[in-house]
N, C-alpha and C. Protein backbone atom coordinates (compact mmCIF):
# COMPACT_ATOMS: atom_id res chain seq x y z
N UNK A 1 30.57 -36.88 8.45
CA UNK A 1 29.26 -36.73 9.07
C UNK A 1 28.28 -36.18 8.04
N UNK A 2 27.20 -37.06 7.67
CA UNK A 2 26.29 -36.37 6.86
C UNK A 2 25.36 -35.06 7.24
N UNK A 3 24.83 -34.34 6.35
CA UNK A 3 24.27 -32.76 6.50
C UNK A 3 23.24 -33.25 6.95
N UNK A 4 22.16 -33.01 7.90
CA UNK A 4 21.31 -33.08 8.37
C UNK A 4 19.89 -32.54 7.38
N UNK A 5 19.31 -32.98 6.81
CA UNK A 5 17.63 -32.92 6.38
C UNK A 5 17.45 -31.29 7.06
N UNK A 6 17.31 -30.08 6.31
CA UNK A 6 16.40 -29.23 6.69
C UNK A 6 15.04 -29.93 7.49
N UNK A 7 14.91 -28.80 8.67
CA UNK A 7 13.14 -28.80 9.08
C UNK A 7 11.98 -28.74 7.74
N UNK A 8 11.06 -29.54 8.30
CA UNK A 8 10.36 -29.66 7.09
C UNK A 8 8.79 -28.49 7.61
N UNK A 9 8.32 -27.68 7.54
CA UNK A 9 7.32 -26.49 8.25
C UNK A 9 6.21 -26.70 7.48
N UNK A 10 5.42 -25.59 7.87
CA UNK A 10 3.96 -25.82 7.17
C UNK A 10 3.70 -23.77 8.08
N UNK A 11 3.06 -23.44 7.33
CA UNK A 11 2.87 -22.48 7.84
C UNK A 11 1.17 -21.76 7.11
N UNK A 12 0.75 -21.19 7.86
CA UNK A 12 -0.89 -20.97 6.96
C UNK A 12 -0.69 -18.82 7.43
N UNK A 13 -0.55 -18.42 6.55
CA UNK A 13 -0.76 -17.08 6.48
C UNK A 13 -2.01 -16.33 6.34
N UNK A 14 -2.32 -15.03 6.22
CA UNK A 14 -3.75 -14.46 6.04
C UNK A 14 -2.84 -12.90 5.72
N UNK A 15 -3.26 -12.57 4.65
CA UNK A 15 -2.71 -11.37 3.96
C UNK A 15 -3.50 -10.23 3.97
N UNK A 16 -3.56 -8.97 4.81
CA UNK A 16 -4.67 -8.03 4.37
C UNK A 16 -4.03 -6.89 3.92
N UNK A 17 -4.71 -6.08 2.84
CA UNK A 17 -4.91 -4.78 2.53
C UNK A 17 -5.06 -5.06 1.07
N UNK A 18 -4.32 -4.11 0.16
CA UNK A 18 -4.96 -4.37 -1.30
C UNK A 18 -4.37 -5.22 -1.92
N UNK A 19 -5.30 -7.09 -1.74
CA UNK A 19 -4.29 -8.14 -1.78
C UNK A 19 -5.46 -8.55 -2.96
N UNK A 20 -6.66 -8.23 -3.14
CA UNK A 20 -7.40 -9.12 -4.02
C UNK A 20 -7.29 -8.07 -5.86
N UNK A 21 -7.90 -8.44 -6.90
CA UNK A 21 -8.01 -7.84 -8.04
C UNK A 21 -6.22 -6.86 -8.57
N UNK A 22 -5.35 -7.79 -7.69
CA UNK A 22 -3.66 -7.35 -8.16
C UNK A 22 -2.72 -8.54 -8.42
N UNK A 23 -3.79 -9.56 -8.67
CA UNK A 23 -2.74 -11.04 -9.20
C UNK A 23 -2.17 -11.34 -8.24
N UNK A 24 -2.48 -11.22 -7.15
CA UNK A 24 -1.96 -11.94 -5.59
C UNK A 24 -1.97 -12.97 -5.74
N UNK A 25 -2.83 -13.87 -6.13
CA UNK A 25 -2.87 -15.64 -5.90
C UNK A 25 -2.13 -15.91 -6.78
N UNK A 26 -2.03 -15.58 -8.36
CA UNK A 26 -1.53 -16.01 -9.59
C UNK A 26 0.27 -15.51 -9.00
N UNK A 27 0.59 -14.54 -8.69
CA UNK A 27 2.42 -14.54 -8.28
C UNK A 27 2.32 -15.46 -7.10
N UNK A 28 2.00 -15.45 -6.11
CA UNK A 28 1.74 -15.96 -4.91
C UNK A 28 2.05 -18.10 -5.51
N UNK A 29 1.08 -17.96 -6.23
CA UNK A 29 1.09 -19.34 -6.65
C UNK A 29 2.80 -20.00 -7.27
N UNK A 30 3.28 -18.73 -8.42
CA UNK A 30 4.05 -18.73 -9.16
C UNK A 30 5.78 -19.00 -8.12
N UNK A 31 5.44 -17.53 -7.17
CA UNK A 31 7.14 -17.83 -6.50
C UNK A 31 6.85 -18.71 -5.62
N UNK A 32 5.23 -19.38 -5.08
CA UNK A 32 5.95 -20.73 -4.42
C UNK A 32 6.29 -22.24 -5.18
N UNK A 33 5.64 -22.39 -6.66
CA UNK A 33 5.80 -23.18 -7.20
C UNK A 33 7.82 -23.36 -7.54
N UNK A 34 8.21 -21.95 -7.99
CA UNK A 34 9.47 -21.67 -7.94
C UNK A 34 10.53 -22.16 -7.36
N UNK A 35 9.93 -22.11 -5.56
CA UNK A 35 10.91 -22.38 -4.44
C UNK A 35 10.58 -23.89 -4.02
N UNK A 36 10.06 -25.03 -4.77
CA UNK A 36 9.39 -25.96 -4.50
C UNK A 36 8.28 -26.08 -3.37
N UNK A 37 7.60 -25.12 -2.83
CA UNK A 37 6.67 -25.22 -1.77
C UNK A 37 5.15 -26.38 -2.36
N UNK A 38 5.09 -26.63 -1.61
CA UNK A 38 3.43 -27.26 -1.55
C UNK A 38 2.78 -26.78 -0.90
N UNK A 39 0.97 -26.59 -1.37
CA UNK A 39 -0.15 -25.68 -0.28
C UNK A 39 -0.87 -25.22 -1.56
N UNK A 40 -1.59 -23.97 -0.89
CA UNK A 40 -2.52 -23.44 -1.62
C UNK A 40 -2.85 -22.18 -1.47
N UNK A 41 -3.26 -21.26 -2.22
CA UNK A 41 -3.55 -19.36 -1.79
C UNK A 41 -5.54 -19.58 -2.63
N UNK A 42 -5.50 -18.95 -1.81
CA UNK A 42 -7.10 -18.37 -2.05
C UNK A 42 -7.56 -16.64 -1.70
N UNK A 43 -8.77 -16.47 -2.24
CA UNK A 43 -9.12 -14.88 -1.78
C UNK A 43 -10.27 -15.51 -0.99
N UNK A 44 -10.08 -14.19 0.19
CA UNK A 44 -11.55 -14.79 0.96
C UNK A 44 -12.85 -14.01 1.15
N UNK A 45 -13.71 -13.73 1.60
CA UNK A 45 -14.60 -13.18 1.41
C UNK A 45 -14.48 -12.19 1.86
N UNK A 46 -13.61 -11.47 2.83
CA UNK A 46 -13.17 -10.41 3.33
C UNK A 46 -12.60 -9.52 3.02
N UNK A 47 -11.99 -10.04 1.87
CA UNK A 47 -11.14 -9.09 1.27
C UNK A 47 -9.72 -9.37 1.25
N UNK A 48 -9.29 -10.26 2.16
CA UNK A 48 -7.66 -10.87 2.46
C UNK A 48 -7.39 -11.93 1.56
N UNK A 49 -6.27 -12.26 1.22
CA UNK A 49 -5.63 -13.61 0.84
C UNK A 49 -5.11 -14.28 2.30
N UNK A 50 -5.62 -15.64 1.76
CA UNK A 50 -5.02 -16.86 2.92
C UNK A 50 -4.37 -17.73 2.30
N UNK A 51 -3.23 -18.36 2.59
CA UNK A 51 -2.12 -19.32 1.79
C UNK A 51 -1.45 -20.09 2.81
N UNK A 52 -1.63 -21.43 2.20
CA UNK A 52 -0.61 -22.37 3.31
C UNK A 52 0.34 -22.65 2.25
N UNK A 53 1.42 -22.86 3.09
CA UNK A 53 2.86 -23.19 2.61
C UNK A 53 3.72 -24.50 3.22
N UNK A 54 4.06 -25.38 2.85
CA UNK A 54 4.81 -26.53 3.32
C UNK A 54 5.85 -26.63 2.58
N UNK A 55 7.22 -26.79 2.93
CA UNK A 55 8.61 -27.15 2.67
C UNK A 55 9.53 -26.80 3.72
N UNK A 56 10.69 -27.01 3.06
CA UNK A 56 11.75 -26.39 4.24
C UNK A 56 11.42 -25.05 4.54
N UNK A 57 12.31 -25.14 6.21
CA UNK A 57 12.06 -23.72 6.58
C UNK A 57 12.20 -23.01 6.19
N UNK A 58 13.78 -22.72 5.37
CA UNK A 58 14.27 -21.17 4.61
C UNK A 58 13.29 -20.98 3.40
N UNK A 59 12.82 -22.17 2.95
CA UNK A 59 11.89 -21.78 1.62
C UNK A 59 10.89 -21.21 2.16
N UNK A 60 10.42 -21.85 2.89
CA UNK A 60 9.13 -21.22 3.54
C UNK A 60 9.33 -19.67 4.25
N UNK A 61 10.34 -19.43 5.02
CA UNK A 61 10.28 -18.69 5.47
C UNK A 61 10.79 -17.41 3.92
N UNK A 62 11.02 -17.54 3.22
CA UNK A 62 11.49 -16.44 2.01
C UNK A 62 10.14 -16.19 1.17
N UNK A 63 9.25 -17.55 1.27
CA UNK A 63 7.77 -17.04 1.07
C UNK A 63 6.83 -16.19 1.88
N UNK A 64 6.85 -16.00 2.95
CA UNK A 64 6.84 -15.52 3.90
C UNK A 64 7.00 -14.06 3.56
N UNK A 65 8.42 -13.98 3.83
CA UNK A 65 8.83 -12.35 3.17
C UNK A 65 8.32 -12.04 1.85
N UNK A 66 8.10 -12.72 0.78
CA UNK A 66 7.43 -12.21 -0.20
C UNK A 66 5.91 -11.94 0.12
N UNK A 67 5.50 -12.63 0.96
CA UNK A 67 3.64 -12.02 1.22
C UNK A 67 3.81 -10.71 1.58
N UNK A 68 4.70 -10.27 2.33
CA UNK A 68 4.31 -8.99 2.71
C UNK A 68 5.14 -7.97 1.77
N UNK A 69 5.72 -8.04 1.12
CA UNK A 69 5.55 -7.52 -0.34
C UNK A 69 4.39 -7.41 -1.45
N UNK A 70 3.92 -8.88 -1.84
CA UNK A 70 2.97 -9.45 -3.00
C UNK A 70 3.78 -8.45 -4.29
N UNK A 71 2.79 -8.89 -5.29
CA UNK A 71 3.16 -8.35 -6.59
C UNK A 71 3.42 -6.89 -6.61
N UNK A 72 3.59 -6.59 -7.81
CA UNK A 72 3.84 -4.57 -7.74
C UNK A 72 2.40 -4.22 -7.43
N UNK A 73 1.24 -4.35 -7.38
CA UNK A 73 -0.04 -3.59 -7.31
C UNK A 73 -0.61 -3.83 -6.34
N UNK A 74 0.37 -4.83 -5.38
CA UNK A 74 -0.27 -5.07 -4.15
C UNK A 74 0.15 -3.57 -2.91
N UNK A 75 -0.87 -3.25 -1.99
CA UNK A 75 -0.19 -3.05 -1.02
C UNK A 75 -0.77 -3.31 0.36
N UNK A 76 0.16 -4.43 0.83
CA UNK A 76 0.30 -5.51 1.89
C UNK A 76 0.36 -4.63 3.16
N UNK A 77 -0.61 -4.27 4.00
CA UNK A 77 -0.90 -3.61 4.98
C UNK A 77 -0.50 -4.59 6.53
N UNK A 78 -0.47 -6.10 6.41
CA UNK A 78 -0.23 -7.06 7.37
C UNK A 78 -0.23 -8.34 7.29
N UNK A 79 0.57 -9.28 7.89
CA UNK A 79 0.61 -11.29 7.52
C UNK A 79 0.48 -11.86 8.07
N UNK A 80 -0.63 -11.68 9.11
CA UNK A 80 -0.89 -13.04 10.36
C UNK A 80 -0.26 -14.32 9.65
N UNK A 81 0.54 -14.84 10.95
CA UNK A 81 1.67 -15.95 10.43
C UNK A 81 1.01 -16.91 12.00
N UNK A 82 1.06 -17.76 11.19
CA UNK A 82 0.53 -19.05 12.17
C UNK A 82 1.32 -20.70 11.79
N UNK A 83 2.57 -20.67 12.56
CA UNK A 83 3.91 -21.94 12.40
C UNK A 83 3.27 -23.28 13.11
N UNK A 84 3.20 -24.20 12.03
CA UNK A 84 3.13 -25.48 12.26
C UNK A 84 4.44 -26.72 11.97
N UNK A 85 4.15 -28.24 12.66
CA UNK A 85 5.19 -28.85 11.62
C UNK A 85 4.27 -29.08 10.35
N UNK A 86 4.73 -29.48 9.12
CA UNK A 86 4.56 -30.16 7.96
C UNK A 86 4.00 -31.15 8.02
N UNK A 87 2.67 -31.49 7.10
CA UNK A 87 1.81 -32.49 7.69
C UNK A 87 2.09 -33.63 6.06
N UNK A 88 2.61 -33.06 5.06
CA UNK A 88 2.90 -33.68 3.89
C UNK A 88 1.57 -33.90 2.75
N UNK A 89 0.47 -33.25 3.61
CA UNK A 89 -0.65 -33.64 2.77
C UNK A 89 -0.88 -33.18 1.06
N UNK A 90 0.34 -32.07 0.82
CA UNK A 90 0.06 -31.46 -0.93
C UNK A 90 0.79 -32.39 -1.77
N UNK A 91 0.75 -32.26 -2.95
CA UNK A 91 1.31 -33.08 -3.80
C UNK A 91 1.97 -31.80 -4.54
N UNK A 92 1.38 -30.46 -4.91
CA UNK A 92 2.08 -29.38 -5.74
C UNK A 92 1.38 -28.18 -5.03
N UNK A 93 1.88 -26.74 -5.82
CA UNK A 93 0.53 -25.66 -5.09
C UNK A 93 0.24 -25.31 -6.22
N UNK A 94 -1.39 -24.46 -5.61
CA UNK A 94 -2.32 -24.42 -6.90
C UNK A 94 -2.85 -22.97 -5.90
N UNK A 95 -4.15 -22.50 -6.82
CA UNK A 95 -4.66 -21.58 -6.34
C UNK A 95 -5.96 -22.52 -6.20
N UNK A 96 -6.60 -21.92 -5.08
CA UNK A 96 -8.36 -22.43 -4.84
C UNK A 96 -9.21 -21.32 -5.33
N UNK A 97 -10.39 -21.98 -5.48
CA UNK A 97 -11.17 -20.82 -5.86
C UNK A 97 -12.71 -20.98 -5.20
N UNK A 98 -12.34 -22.26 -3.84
CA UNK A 98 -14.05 -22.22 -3.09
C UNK A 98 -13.74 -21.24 -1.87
């Protein structure tokens, strides 16, 4: 019997506390490029990072647990998590900067 295809997810996060001017997007970018994810992290005008993530679930979900960590200079106060399916629309992840 063949292994069944992992779920394929999509998930869009929103990161607050001291997430901007600590290389949040640049690691953020880095361990999802790592875990093969597709999407994108941005800073927003608020002061939070927002990042979508698409791949399998466990990848996704281990990115996940790293937001609310972030880098050493972060400190990640909360991760509004908002679960979708996978819509396939990235080709790689990048950081935005509009």
């Amino acid at each position: 019997m063949p292994a069944q295809q992992e779920d394929m997810v999509r998930t869009e996060v929103v990161i607050s506390g001291r997430v901007q001017g600590v290389w949040f997007r640049g690691t953020t970018c880095e361990a999802a490029q790592s875990l093969g994810l597709t999407g994108w992290v941005k800073n927003r005008w608020d002061g939070t990072v927002e990042a979508v993530f698409e791949g399998p679930r466990s990848k996704v979900q281990q990115m996940v647990a790293w937001c609310h960590r972030g880098p050493r200079l972060a400190q990640v106060e909360s991760v509004a998590i908002k679960w979708m399916k996978a819509t396939g629309e990235f080709t790689g992840f990048r950081v935005r900067t509009d």
